[in-house]
N, C-alpha and C. Protein backbone atom coordinates (compact mmCIF):
# COMPACT_ATOMS: atom_id res chain seq x y z
N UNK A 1 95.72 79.56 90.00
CA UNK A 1 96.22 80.85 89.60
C UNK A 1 97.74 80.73 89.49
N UNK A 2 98.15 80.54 88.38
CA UNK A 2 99.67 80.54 88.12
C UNK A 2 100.69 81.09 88.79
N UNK A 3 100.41 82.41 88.59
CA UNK A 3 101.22 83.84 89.03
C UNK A 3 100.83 84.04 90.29
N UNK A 4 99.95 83.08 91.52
CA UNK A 4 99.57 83.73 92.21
C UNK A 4 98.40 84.36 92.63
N UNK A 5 97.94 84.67 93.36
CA UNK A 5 96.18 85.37 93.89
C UNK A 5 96.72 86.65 94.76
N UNK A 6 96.56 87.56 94.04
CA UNK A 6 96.91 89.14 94.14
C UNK A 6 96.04 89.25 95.55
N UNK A 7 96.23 89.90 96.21
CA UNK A 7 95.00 90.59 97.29
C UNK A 7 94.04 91.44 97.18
N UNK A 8 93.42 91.12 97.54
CA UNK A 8 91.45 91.37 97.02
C UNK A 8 91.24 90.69 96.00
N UNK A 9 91.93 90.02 95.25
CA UNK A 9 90.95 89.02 94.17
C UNK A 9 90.50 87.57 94.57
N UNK A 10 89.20 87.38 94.10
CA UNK A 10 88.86 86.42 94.80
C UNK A 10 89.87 84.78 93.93
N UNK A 11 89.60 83.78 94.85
CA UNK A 11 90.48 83.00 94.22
C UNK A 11 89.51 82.16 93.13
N UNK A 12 90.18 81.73 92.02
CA UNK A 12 89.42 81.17 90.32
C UNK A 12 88.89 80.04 91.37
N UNK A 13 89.34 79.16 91.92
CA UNK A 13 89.44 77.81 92.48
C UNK A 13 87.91 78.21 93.73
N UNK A 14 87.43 78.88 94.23
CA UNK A 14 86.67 79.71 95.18
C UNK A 14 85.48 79.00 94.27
N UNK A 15 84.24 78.36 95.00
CA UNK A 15 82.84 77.83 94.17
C UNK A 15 82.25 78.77 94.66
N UNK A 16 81.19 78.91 94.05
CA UNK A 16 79.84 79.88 94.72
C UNK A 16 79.22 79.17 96.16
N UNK A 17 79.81 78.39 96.57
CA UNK A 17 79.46 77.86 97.87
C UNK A 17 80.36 78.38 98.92
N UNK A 18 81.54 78.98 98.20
CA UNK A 18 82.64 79.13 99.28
C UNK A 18 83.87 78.42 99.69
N UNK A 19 83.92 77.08 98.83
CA UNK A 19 84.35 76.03 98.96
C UNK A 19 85.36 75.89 97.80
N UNK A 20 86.80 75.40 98.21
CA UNK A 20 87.74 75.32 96.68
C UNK A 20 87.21 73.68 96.08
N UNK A 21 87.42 74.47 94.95
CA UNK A 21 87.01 73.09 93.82
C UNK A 21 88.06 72.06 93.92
N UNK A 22 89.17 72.59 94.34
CA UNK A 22 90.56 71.81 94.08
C UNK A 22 91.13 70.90 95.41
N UNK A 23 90.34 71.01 96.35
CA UNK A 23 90.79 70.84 97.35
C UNK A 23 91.07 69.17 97.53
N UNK A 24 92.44 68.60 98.04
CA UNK A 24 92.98 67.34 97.96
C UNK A 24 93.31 66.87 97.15
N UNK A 25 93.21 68.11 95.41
CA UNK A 25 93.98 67.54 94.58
C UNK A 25 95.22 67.84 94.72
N UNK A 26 96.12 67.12 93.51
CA UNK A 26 97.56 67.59 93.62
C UNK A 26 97.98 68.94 93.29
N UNK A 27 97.19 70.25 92.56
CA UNK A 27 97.53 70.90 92.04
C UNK A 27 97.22 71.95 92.91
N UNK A 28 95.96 71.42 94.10
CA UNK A 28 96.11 72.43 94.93
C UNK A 28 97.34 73.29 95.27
N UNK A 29 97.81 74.45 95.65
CA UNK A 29 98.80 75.21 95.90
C UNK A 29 99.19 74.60 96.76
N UNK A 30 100.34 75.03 97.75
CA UNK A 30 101.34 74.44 99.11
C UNK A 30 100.48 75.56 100.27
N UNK A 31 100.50 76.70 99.73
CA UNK A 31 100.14 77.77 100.83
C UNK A 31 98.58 77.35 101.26
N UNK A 32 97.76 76.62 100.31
CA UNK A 32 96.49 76.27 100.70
C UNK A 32 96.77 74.85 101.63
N UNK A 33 97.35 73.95 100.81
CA UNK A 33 97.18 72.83 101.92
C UNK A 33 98.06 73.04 103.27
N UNK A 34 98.82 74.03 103.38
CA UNK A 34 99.62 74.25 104.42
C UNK A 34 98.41 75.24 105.91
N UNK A 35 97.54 76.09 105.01
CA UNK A 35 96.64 76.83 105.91
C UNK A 35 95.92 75.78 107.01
N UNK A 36 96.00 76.55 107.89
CA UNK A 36 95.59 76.15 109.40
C UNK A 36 94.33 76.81 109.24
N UNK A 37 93.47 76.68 109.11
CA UNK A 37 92.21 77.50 109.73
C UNK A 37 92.51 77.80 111.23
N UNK A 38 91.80 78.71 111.68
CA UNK A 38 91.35 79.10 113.35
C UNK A 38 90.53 80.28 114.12
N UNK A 39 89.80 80.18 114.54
CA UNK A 39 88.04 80.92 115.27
C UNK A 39 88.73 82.58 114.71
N UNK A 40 90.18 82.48 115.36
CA UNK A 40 90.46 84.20 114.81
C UNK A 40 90.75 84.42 113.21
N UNK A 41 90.96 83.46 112.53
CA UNK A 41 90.48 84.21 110.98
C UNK A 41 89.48 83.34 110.50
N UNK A 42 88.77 82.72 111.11
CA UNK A 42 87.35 82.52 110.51
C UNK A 42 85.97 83.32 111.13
N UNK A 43 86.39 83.98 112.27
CA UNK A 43 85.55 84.34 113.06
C UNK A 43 84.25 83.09 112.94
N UNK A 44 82.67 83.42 113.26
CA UNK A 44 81.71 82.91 113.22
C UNK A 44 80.74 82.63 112.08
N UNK A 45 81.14 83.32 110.88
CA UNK A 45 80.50 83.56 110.21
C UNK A 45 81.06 83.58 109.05
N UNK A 46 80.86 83.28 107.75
CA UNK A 46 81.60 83.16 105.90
C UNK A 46 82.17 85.15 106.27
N UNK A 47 80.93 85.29 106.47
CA UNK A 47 80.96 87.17 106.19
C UNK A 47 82.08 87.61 107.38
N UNK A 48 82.14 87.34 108.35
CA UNK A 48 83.02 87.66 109.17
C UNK A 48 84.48 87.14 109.04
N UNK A 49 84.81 85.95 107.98
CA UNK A 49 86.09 85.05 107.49
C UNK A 49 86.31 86.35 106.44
N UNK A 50 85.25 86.61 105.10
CA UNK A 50 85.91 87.56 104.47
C UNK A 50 86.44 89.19 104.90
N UNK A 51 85.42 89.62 105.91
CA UNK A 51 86.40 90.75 106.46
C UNK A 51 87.55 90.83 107.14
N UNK A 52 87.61 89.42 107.56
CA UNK A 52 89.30 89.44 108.46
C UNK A 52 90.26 88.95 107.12
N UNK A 53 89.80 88.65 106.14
CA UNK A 53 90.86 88.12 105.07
C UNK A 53 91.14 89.34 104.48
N UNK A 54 90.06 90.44 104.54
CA UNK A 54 90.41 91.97 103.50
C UNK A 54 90.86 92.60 104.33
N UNK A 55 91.08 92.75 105.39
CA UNK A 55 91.27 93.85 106.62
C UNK A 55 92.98 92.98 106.54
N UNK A 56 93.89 91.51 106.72
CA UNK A 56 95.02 91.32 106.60
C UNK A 56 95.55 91.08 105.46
N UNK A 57 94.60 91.16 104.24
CA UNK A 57 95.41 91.48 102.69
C UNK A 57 95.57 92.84 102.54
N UNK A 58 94.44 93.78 102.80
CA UNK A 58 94.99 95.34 103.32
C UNK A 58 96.59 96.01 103.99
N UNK A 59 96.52 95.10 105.07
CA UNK A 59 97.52 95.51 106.17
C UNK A 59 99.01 94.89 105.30
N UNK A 60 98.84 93.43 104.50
CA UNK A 60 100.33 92.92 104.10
C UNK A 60 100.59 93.30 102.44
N UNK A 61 99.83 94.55 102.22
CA UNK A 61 99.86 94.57 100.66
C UNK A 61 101.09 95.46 100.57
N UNK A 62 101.89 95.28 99.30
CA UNK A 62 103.11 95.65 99.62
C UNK A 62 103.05 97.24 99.24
């Protein structure tokens, strides 16, 4: 995404598995290979990762 991945849109790079297509290439973004995963924004569950990702794109939207 050129310009960026607005909040609430899902990302182009995002497979129907959940999984980025791009991942370890070079074009991956910086902010992706820089992400830390951890239990508090993945919680236990895919479904429980996307409500903590909409609940802090909510809270930092400008």
């Amino acid at each position: 995404m050129p310009l960026g991945k607005p909040a609430g849109v899902r990302c182009s790079q995002l497979t129907a598995e959940n999984t980025c297509a791009i991942f370890g290439q070079p074009e991956r973004p910086q902010v992706c290979v820089r992400l830390m995963p951890s239990q508090e924004m993945c919680g236990a569950s895919s479904a429980e990762a996307f409500r903590t990702l909409m609940l802090w794109e909510t809270a930092t939207a400008p």
